[in-house]
Protein backbone atom coordinates (compact mmCIF):
# COMPACT_ATOMS: atom_id res chain seq x y z
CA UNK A 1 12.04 -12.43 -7.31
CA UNK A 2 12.83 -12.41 -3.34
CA UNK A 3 11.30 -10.14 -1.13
CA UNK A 4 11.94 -8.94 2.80
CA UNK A 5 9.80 -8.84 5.69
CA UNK A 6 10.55 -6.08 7.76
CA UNK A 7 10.63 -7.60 11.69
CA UNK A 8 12.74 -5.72 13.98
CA UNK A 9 10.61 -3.57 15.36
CA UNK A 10 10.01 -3.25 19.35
CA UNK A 11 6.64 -2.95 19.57
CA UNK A 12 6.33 -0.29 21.84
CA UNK A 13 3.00 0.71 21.22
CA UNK A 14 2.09 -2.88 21.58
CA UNK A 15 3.23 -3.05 24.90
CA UNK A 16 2.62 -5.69 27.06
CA UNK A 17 2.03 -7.87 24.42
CA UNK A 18 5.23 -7.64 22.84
CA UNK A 19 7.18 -7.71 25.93
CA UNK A 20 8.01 -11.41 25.10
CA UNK A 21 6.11 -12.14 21.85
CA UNK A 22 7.83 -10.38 19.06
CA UNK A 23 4.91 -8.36 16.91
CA UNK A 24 5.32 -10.42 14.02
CA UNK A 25 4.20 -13.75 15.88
CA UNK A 26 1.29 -12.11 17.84
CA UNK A 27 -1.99 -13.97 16.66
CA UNK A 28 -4.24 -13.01 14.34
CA UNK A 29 -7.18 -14.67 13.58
CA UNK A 30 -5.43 -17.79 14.45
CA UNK A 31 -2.35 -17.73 12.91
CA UNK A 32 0.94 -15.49 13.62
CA UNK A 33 0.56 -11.86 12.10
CA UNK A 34 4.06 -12.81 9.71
CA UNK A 35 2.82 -16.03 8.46
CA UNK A 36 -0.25 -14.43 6.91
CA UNK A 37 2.86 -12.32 4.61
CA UNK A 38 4.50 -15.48 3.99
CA UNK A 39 1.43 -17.48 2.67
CA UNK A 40 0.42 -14.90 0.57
CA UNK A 41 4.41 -14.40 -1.12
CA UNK A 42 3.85 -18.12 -1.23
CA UNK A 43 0.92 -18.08 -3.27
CA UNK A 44 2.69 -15.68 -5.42
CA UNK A 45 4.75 -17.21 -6.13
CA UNK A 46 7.51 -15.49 -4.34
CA UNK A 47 9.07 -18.06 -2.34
CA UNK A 48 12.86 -17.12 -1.61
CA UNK A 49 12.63 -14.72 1.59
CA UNK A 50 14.42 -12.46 3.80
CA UNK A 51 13.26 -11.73 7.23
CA UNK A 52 15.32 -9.36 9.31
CA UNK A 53 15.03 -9.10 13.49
CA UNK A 54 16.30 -7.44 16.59
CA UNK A 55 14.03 -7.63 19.98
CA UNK A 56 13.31 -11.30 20.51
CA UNK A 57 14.69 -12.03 17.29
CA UNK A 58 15.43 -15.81 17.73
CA UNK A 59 11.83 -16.81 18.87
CA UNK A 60 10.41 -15.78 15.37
CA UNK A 61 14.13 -17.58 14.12
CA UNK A 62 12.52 -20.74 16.17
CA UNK A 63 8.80 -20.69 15.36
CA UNK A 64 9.27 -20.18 11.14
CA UNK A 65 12.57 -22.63 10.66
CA UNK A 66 13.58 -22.69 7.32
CA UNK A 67 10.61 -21.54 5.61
CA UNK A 68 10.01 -24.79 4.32
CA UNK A 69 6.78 -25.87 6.44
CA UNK A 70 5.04 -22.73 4.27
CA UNK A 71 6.75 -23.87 1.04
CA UNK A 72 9.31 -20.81 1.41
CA UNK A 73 12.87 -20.59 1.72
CA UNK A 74 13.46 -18.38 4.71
CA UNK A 75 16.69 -16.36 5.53
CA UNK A 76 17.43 -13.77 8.64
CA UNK A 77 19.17 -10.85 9.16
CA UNK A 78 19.75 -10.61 12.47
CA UNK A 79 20.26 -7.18 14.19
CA UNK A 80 21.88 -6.97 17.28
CA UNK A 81 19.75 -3.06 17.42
CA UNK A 82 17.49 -2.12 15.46
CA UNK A 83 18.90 -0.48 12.38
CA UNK A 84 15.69 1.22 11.36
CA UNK A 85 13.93 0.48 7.95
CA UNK A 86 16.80 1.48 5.57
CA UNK A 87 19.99 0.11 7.76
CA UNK A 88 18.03 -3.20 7.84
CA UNK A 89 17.45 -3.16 4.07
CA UNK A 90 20.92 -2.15 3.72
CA UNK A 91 22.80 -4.58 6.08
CA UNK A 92 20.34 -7.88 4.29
CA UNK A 93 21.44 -6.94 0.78
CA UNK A 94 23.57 -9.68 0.35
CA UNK A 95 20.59 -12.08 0.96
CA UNK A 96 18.27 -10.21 -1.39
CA UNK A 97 20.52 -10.33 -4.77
CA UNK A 98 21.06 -8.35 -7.36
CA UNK A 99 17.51 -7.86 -8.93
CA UNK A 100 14.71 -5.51 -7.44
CA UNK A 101 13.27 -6.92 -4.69
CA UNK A 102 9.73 -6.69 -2.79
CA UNK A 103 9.79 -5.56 1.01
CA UNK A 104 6.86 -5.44 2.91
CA UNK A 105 6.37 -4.29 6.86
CA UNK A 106 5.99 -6.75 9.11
CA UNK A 107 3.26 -4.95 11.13
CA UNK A 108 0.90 -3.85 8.44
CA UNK A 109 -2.02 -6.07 6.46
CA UNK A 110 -3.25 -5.57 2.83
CA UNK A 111 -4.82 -7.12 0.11
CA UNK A 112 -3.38 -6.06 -2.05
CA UNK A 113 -1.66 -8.88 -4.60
CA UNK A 114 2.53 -9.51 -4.77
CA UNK A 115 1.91 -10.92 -7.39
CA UNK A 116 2.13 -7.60 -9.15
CA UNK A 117 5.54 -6.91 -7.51
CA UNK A 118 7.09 -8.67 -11.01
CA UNK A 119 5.49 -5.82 -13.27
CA UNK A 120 6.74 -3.42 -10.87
CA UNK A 121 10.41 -4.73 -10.61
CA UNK A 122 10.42 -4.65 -14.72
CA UNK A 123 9.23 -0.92 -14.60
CA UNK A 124 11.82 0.44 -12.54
CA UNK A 125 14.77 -1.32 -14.41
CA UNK A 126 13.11 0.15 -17.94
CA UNK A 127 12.47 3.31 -17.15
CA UNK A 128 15.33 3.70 -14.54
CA UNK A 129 13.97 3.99 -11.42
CA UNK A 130 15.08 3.15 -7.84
CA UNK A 131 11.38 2.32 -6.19
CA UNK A 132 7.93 1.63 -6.44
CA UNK A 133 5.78 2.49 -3.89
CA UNK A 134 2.27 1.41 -2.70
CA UNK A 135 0.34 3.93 -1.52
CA UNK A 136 -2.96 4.14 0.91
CA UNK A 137 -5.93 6.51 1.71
CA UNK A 138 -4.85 8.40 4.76
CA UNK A 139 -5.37 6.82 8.09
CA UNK A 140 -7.11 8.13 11.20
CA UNK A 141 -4.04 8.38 13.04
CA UNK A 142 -1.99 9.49 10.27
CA UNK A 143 -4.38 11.89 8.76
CA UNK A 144 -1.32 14.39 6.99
CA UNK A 145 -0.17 11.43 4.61
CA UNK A 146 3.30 10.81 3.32
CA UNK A 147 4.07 12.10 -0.28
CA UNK A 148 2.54 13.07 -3.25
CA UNK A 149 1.45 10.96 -6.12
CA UNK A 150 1.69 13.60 -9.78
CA UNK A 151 -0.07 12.68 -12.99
CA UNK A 152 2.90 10.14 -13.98
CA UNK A 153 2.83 8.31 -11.47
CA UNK A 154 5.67 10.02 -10.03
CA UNK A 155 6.35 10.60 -5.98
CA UNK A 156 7.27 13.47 -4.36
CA UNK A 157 7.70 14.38 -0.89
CA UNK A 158 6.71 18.33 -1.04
CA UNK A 159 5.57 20.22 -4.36
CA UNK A 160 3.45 23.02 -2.46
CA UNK A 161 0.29 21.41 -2.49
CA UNK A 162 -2.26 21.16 0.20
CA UNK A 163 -1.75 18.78 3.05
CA UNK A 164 -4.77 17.29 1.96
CA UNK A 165 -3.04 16.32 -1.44
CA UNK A 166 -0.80 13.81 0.04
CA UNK A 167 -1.53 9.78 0.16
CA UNK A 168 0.22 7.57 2.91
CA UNK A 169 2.91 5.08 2.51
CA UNK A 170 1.90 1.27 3.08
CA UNK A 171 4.80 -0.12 4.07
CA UNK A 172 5.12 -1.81 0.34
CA UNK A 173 7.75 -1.04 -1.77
CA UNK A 174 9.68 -2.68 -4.91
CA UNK A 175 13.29 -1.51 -4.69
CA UNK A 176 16.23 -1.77 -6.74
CA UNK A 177 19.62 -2.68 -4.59
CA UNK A 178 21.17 0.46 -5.54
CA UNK A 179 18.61 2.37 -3.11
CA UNK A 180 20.74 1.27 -0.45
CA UNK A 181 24.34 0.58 -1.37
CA UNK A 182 25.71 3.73 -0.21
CA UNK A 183 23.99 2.95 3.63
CA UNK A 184 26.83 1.56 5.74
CA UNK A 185 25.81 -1.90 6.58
CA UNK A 186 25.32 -2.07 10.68
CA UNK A 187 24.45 1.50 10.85
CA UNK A 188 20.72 2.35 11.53
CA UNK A 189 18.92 4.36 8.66
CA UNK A 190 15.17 5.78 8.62
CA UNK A 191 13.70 5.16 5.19
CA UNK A 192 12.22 8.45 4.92
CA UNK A 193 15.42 10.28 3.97
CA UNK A 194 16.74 7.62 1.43
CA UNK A 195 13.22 8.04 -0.38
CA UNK A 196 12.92 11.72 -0.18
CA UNK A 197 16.86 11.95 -1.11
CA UNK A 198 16.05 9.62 -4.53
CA UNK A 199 12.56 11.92 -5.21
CA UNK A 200 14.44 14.86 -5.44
CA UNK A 201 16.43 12.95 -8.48
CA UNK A 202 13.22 11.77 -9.69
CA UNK A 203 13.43 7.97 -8.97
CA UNK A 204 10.26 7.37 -7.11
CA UNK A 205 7.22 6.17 -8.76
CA UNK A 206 4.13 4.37 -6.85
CA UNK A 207 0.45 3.95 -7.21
CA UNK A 208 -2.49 4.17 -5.49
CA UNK A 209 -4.25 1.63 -3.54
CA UNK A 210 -7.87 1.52 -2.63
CA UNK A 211 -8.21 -1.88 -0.98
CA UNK A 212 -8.21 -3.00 2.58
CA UNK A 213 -4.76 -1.75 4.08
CA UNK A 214 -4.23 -1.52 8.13
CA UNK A 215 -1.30 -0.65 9.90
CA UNK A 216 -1.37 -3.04 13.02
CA UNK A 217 0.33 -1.08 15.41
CA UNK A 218 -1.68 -1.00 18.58
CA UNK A 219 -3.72 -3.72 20.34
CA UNK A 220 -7.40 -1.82 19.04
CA UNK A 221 -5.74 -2.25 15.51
CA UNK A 222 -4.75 -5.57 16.00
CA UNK A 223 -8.30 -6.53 17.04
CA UNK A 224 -10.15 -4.55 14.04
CA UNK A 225 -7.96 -6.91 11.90
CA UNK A 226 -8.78 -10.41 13.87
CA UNK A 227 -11.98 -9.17 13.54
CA UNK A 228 -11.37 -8.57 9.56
CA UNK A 229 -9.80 -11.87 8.68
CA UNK A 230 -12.28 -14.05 10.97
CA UNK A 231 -15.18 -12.90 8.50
């Protein structure tokens, strides 16, 4: 199984610190925030890997080689702009295969295992779905959630329940390759669509998550997780 680390990302809200550190090498707890996702699709098992980049895109190129110093097998796909989640899934297809694949943001931490990616991959092809998502409790700062998670496991992005009804999206998803083969590769694409588009056909199953899960999006959130990992 491969997977993709999403890494293209400015970094606005990071801002200075990403002004010429890419997110995904800032430091965490000694180590670069993207290296902790490698080790642990390492330990996985999950060793062939797709990394996509835009802003500052050949430091992270220079400071992870080939993957092999991790025990990985590391390929990029560069962006000359950011194509936005989807357009970047889209335009590193031909890197990923033709299997369901794992894709993780580059800017969020979890616990939770990629090792179950596998189980996940083999649901969608049997039962004929296009993606598995990992959802989280609802964050401070995104206190409305995402989508809606029904009795069978199903997702759905508006069914006329409360706000309070809906989960938020990790960043975590198992997707087949047919997700994205209609996205024109080099043209940017927000995820959001592409998932509510395959909900409506019912193709969007997930589960809940109620481990450790941050999105590290702002210097305050980057320190609650140093502080995390260095306990």
């Amino acid at each position: 199984m491969r997977a993709m680390i999403l890494a293209a990302g400015r970094g606005e809200r990071m801002r200075p610190l990403t002004d010429h550190t890419p997110k995904p090498l800032l430091p965490v707890a000694g180590k670069p925030l993207i290296v902790w996702h490698i080790e642990r699709l390492v330990e996985a098992g999950i060793t062939e890997i797709v990394v996509n980049h835009a802003w500052l895109g050949k430091k992270i190129e220079a400071a992870l080689g080939n993957g092999s110093a991790f025990g990985a097998t590391l390929e990029y796909s560069p962006e000359e702009h950011a194509l936005e989640t989807a357009g970047g899934i889209a335009k590193a297809l031909p890197l990923l295969g033709e299997q369901p694949f794992l894709v993780m943001n580059g800017d969020v931490w979890c616990d939770w295992l990629p090792r179950h990616a596998a189980k996940h991959a083999h649901t969608l092809q049997e039962q004929e779905k296009n993606a598995w998502l990992l959802l989280v409790d609802n964050p401070d700062h995104h206190p409305n959630g995402d989508f809606y998670l029904d009795t069978t496991d199903e997702l759905r992005h508006s069914n006329g329940c409360r706000t309070d009804r809906k989960l938020t999206f990790s960043g975590i998803g198992v997707y087949q390759p047919a997700m994205f083969s209609s996205i024109p590769s080099n043209e940017p694409a927000r995820l959001a669509p592409v998932l509510c588009k395959a909900m409506d056909k019912h193709e969007v199953i997930g589960a809940h998550y109620n481990g450790y899960w941050i999105d590290v999006g702002t210097p305050d959130r980057l320190h609650v997780l140093e502080r995390k990992l260095q306990f």
